[in-house]
C-alpha atoms as a PDB file:
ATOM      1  CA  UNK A   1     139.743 118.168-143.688  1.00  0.00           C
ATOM      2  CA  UNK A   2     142.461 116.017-142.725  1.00  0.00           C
ATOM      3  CA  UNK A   3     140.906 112.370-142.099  1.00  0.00           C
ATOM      4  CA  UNK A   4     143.051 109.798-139.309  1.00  0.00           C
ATOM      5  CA  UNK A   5     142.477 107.117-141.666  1.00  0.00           C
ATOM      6  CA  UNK A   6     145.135 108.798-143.875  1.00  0.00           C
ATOM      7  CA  UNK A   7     147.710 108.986-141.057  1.00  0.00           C
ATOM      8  CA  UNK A   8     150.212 106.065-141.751  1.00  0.00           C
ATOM      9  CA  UNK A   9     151.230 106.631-138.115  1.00  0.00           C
ATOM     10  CA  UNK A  10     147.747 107.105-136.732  1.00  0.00           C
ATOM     11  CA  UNK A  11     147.605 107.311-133.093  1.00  0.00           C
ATOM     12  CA  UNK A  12     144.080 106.429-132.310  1.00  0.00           C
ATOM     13  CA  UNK A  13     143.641 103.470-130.149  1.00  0.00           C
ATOM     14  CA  UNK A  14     139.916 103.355-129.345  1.00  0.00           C
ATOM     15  CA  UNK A  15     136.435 104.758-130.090  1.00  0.00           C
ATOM     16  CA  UNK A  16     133.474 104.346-128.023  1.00  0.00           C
ATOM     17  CA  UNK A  17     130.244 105.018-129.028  1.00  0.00           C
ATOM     18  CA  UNK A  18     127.558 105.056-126.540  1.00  0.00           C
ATOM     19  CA  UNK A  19     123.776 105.513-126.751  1.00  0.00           C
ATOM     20  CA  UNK A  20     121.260 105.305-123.282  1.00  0.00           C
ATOM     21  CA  UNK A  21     117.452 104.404-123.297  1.00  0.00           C
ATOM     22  CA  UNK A  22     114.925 105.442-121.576  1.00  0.00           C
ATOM     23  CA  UNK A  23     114.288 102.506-118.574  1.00  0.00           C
ATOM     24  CA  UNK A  24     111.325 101.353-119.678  1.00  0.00           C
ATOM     25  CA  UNK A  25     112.930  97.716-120.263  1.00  0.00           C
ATOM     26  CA  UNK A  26     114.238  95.752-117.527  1.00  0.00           C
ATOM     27  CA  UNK A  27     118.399  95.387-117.586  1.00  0.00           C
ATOM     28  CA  UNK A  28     119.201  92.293-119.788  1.00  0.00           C
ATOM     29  CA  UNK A  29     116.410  92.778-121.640  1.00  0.00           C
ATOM     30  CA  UNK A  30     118.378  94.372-124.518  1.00  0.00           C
ATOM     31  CA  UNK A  31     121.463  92.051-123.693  1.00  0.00           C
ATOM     32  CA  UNK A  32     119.834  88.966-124.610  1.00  0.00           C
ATOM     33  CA  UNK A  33     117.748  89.878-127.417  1.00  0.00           C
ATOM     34  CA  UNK A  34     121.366  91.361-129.386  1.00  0.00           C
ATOM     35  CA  UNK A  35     123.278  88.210-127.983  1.00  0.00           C
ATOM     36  CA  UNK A  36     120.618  85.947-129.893  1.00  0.00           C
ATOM     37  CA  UNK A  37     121.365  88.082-133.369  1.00  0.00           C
ATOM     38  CA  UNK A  38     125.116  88.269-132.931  1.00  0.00           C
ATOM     39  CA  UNK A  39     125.485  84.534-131.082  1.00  0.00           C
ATOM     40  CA  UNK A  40     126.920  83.202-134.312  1.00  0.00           C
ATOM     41  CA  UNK A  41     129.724  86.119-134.623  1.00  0.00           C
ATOM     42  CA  UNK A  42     130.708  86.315-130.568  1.00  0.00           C
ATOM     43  CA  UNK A  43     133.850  85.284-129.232  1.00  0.00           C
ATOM     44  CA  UNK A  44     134.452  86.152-126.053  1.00  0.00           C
ATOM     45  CA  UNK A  45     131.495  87.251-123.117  1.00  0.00           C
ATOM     46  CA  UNK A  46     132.366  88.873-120.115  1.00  0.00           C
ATOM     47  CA  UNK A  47     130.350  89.848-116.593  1.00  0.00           C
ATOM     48  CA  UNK A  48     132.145  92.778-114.847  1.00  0.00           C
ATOM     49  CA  UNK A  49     132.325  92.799-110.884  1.00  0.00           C
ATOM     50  CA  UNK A  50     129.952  95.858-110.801  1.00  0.00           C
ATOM     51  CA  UNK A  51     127.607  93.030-110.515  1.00  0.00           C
ATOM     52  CA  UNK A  52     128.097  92.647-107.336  1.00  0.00           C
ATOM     53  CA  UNK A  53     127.089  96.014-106.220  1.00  0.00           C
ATOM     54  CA  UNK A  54     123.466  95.875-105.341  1.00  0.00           C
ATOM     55  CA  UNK A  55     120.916  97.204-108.345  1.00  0.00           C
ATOM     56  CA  UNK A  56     119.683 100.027-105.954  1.00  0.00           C
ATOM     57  CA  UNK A  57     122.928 101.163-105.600  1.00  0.00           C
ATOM     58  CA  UNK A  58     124.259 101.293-109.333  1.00  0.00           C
ATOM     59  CA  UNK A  59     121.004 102.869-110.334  1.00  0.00           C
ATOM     60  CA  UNK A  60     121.141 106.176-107.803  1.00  0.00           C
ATOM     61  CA  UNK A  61     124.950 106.583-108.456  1.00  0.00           C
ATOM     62  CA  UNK A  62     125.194 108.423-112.055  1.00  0.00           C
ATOM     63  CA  UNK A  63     129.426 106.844-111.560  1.00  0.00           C
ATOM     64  CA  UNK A  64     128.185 103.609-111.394  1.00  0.00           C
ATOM     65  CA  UNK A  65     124.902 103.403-113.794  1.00  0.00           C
ATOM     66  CA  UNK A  66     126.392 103.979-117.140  1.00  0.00           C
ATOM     67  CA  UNK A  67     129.184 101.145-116.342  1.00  0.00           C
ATOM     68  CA  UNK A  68     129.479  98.121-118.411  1.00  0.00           C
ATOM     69  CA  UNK A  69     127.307  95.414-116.590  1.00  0.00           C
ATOM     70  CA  UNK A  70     128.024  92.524-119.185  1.00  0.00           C
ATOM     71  CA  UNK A  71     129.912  92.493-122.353  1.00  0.00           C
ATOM     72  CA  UNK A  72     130.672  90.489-125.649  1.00  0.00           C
ATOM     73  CA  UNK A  73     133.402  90.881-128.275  1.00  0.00           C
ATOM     74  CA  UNK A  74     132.492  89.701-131.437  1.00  0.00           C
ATOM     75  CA  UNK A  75     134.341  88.813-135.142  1.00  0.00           C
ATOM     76  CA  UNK A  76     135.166  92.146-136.391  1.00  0.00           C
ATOM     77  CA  UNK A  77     136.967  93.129-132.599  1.00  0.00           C
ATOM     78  CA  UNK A  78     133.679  95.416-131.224  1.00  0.00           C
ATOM     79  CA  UNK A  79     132.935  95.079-127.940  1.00  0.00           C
ATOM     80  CA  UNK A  80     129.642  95.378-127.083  1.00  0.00           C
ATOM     81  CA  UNK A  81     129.003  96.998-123.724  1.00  0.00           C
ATOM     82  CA  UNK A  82     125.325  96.523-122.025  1.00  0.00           C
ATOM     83  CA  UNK A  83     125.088  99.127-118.703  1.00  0.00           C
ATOM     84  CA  UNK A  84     121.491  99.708-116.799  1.00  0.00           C
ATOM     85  CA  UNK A  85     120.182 102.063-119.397  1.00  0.00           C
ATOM     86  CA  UNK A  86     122.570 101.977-122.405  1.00  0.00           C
ATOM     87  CA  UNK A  87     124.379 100.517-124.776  1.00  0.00           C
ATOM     88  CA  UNK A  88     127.992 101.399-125.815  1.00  0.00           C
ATOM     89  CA  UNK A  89     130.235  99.849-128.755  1.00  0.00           C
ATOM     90  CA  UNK A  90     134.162  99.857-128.533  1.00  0.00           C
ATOM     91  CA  UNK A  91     136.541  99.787-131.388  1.00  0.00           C
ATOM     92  CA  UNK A  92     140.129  98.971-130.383  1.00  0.00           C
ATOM     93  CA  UNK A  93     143.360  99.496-132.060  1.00  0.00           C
ATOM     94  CA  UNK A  94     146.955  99.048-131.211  1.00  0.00           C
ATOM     95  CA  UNK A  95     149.431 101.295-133.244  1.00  0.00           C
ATOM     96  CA  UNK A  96     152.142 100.927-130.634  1.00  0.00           C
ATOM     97  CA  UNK A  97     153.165  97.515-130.042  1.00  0.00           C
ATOM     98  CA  UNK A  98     151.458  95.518-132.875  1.00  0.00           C
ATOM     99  CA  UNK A  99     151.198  98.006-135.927  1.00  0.00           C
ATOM    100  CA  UNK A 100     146.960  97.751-135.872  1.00  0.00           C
ATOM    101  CA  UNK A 101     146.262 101.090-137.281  1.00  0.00           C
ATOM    102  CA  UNK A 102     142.881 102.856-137.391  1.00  0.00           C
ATOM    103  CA  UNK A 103     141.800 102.105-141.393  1.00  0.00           C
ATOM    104  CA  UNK A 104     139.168 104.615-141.842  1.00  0.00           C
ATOM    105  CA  UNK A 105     135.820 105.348-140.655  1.00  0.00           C
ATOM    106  CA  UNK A 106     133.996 103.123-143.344  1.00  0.00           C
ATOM    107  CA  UNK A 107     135.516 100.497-142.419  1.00  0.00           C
ATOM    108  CA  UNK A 108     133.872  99.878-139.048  1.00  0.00           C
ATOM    109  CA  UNK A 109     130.832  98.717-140.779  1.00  0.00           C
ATOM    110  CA  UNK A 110     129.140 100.834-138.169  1.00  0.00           C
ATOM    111  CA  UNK A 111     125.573 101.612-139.891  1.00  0.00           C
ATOM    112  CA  UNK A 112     124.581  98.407-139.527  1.00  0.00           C
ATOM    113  CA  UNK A 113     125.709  97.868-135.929  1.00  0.00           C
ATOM    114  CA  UNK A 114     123.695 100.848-135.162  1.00  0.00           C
ATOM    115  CA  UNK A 115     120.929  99.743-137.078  1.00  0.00           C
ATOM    116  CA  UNK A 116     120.892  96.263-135.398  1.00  0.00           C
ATOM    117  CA  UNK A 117     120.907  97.957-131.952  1.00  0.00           C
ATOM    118  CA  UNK A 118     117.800 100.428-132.898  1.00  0.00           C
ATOM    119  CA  UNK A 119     115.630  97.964-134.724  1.00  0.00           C
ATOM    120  CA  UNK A 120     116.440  95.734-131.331  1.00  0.00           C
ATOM    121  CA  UNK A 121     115.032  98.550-128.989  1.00  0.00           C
ATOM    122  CA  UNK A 122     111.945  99.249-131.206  1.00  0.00           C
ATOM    123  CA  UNK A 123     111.493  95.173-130.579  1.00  0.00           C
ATOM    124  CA  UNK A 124     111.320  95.311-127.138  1.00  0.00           C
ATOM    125  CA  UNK A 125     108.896  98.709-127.442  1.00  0.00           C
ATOM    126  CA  UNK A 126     111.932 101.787-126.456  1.00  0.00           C
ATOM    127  CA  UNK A 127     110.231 104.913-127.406  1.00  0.00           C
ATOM    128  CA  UNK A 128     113.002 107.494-126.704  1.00  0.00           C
ATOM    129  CA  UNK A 129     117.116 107.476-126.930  1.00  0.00           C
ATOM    130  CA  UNK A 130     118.279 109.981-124.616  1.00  0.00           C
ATOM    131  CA  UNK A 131     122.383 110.476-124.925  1.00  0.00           C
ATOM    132  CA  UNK A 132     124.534 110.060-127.471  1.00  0.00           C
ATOM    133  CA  UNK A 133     128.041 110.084-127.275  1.00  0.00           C
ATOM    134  CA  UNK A 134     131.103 109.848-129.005  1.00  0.00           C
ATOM    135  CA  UNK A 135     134.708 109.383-127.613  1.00  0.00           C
ATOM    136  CA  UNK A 136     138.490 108.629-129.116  1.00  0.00           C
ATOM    137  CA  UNK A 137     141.667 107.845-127.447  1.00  0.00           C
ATOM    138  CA  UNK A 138     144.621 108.923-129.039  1.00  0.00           C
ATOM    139  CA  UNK A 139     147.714 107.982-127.750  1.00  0.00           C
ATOM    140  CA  UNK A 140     151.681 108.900-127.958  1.00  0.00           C
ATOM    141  CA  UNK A 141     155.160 107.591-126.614  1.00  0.00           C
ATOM    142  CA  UNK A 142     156.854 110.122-125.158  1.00  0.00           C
ATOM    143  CA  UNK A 143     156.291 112.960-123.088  1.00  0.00           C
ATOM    144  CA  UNK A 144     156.693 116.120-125.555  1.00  0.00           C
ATOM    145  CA  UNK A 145     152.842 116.148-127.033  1.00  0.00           C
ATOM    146  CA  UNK A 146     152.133 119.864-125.673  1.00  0.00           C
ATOM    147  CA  UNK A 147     154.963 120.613-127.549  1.00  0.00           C
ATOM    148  CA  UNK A 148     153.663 119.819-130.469  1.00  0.00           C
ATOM    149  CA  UNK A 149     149.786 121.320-130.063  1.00  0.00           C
ATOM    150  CA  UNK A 150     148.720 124.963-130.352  1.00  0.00           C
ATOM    151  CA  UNK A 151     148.000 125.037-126.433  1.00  0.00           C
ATOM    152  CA  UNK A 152     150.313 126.942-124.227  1.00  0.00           C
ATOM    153  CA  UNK A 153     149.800 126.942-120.780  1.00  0.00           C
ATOM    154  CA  UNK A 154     151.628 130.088-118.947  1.00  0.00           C
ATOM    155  CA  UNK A 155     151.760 130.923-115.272  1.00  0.00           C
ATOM    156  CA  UNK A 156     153.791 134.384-114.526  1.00  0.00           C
ATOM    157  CA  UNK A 157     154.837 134.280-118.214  1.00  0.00           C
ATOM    158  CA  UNK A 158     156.545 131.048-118.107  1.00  0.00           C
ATOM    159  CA  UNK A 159     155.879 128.315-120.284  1.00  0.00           C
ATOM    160  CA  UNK A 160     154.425 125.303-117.811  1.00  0.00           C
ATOM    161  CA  UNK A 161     154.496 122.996-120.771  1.00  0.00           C
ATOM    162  CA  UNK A 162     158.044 123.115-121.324  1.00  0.00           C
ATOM    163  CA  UNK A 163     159.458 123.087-117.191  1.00  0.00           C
ATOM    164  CA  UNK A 164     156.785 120.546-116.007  1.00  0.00           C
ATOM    165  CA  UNK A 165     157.261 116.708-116.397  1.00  0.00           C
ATOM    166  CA  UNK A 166     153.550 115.694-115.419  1.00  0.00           C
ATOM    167  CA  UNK A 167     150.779 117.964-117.213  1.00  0.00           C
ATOM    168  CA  UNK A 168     147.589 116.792-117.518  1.00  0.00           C
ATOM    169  CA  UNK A 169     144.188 119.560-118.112  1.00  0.00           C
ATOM    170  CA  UNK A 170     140.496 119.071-119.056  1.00  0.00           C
ATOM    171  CA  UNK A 171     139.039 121.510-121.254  1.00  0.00           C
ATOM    172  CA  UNK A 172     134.920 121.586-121.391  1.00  0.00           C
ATOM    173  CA  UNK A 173     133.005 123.306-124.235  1.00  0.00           C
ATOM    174  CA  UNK A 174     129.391 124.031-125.232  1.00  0.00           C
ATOM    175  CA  UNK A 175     128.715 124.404-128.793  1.00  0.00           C
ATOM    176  CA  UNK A 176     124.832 124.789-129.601  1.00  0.00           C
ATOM    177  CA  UNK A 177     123.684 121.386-129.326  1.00  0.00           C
ATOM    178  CA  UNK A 178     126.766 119.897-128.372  1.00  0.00           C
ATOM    179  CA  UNK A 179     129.219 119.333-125.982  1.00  0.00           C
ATOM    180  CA  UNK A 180     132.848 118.555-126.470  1.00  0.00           C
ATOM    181  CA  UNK A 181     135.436 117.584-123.662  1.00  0.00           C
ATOM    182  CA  UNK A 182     139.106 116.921-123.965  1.00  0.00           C
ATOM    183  CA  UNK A 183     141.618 115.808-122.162  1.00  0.00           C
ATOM    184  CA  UNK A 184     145.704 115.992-122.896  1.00  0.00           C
ATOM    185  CA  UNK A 185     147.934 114.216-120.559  1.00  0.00           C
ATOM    186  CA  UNK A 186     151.984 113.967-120.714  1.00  0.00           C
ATOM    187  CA  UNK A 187     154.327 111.251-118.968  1.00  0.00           C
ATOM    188  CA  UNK A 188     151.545 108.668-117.829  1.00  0.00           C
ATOM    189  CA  UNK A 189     151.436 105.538-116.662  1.00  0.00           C
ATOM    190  CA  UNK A 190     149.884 103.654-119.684  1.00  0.00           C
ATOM    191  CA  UNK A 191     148.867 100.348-118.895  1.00  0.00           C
ATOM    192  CA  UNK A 192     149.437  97.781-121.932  1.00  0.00           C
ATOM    193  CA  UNK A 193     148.925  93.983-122.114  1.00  0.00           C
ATOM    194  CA  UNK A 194     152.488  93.719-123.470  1.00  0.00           C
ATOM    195  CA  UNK A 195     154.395  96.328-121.843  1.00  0.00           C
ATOM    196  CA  UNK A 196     153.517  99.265-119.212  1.00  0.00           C
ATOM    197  CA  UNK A 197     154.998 102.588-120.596  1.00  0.00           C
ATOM    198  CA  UNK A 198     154.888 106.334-120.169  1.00  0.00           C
ATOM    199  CA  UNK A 199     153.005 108.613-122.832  1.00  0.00           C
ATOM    200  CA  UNK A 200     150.845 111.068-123.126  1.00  0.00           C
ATOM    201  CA  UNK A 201     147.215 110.903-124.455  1.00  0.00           C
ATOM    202  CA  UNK A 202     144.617 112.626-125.974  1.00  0.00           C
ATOM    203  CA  UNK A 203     141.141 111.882-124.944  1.00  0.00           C
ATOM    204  CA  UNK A 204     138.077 113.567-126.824  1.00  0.00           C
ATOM    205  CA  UNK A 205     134.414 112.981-125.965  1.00  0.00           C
ATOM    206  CA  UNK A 206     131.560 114.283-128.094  1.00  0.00           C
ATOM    207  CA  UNK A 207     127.853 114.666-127.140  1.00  0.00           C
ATOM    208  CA  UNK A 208     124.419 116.162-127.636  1.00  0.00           C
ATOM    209  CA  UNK A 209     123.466 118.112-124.491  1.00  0.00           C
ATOM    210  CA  UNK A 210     119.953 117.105-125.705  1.00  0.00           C
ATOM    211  CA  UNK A 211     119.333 113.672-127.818  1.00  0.00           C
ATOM    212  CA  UNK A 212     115.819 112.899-127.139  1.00  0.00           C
ATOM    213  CA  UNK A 213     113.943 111.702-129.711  1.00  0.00           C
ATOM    214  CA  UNK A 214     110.175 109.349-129.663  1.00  0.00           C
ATOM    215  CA  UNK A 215     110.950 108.188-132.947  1.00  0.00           C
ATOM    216  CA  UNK A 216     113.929 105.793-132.707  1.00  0.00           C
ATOM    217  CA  UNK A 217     115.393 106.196-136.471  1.00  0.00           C
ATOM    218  CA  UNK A 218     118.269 103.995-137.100  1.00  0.00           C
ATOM    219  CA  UNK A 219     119.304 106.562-140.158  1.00  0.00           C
ATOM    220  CA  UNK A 220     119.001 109.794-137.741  1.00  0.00           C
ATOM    221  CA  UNK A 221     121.034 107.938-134.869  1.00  0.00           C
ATOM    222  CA  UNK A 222     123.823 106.980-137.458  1.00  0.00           C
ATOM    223  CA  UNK A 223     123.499 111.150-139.091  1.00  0.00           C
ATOM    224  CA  UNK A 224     124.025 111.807-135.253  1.00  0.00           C
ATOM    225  CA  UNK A 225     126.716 109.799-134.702  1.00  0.00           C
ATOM    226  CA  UNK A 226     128.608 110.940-138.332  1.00  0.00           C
ATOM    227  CA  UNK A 227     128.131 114.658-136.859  1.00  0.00           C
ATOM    228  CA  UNK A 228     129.731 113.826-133.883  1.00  0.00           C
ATOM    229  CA  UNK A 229     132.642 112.158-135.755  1.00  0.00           C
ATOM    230  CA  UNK A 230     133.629 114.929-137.456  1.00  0.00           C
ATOM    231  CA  UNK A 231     133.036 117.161-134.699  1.00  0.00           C
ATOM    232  CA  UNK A 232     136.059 114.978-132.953  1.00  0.00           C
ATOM    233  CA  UNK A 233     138.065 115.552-135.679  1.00  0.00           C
ATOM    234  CA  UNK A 234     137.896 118.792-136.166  1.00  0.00           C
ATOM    235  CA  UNK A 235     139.192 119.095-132.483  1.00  0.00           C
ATOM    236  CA  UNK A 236     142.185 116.835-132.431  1.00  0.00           C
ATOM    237  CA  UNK A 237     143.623 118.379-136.023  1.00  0.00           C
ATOM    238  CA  UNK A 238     142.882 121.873-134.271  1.00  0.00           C
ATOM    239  CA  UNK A 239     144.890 120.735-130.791  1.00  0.00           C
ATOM    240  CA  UNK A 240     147.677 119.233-133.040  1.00  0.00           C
ATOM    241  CA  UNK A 241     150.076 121.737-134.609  1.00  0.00           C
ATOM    242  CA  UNK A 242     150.784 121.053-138.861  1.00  0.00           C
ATOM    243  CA  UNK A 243     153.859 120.387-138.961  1.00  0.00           C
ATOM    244  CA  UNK A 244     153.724 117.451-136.108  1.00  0.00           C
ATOM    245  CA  UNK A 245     150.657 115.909-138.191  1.00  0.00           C
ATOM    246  CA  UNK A 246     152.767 115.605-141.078  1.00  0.00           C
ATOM    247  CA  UNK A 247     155.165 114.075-139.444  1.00  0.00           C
ATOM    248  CA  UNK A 248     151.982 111.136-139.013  1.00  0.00           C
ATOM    249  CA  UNK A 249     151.485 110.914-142.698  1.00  0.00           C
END
């Protein structure tokens, strides 16, 4: 299998992982007690506006309840993301403007951020995960990435990919245990911190449709979150035709 860390050109600009508790632990619970193991290593904290929405509110709107609450960003350039009932780490990279490519999957040190989040909820007595998730954002200049994927999109026999300036579809699929979601976008508006540009994008989000487990396993979460790795790979090479991911290497 072809492996993004050994695209010299790598387009991948993000990857989220994101696990949810069961609510058994009042918000900020989990905040604080991974703030005092990483206080050393942060750099920057955050509080997001959603704040300001009353609790009642956030907690019956399923748009609202998974969004980042407070955050911290610490040494390595994770963000770590603390919503009502989850957790979610963010890797960010920026190919585009400042040549930070994607270096490889072991290089996130990831095991042992997941480990450090599980051995945290077993702490404060969490006796079931319940999602786990697993999203990339890759991202182009240009407009012509449907020209270069396997996907053709006809309507009366002609070829909407090639007459249309602004194309953007969502594809859903159910695979066992999983589910996998992508996204492909041309011409839009992507906003930068040093320039805003048009591109296209393609966004790819992995999950269990179950993840429920009572015994909160550091090694079976970080198996989990492996599977769904190369589950997202799989589906961007398979999007992407050959010869435009040679053109990466």
């Amino acid at each position: 299998m072809v492996d993004y860390k050994k695209l010299t050109k790598c387009p991948l600009v993000s990857i989220t992982i994101e696990l949810r508790h069961d609510s058994n632990i009042q918000f900020g619970e989990l905040y604080n007690v991974i703030n005092t193991k990483l206080a050393s290593r942060i750099k920057e904290k955050n509080t997001h506006g959603i704040l300001t929405i009353p609790r009642d509110v956030r907690f019956n709107d399923t748009n609202l309840k998974y969004k980042p609450i407070q955050s911290f960003k610490i040494d390595n350039g994770c963000v770590w993301n603390f919503s009502e009932d989850g957790i979610f780490l963010q890797y960010s990279f920026d190919p585009i403007f400042k040549g930070e490519f994607y270096s490889g999957w072991e290089n996130l040190n990831l095991s042992s951020e997941i480990k450090l989040v599980v051995d945290c909820l077993k702490a404060l007595g969490v006796k079931s995960t319940t999602y786990l998730g697993y999203r990339v954002l890759n991202m182009f200049e240009g407009s012509k990435i449907f020209q270069h994927s396997n996907i053709d999109i006809k309507l009366n026999s002609k070829d909407l990919t090639a007459e249309s300036e602004n194309i953007l579809i969502s594809n859903e699929i159910n695979k066992s245990s999983l589910k996998l979601k992508y996204i492909i976008a041309v011409n839009s508006k992507i906003i930068h911190p040093m320039k805003e540009f048009k591109g296209s994008y393609i966004d790819i989000d992995v999950s269990y449709n179950e993840f429920i487990t009572t015994d909160t396993n550091d090694e079976l979460v970080f198996k989990r979150v492996c599977q769904l790795h190369d589950e997202e790979k799989n589906c961007f090479f398979s999007i992407l035709k050959e010869s435009f991911v040679e053109t990466l290497n």
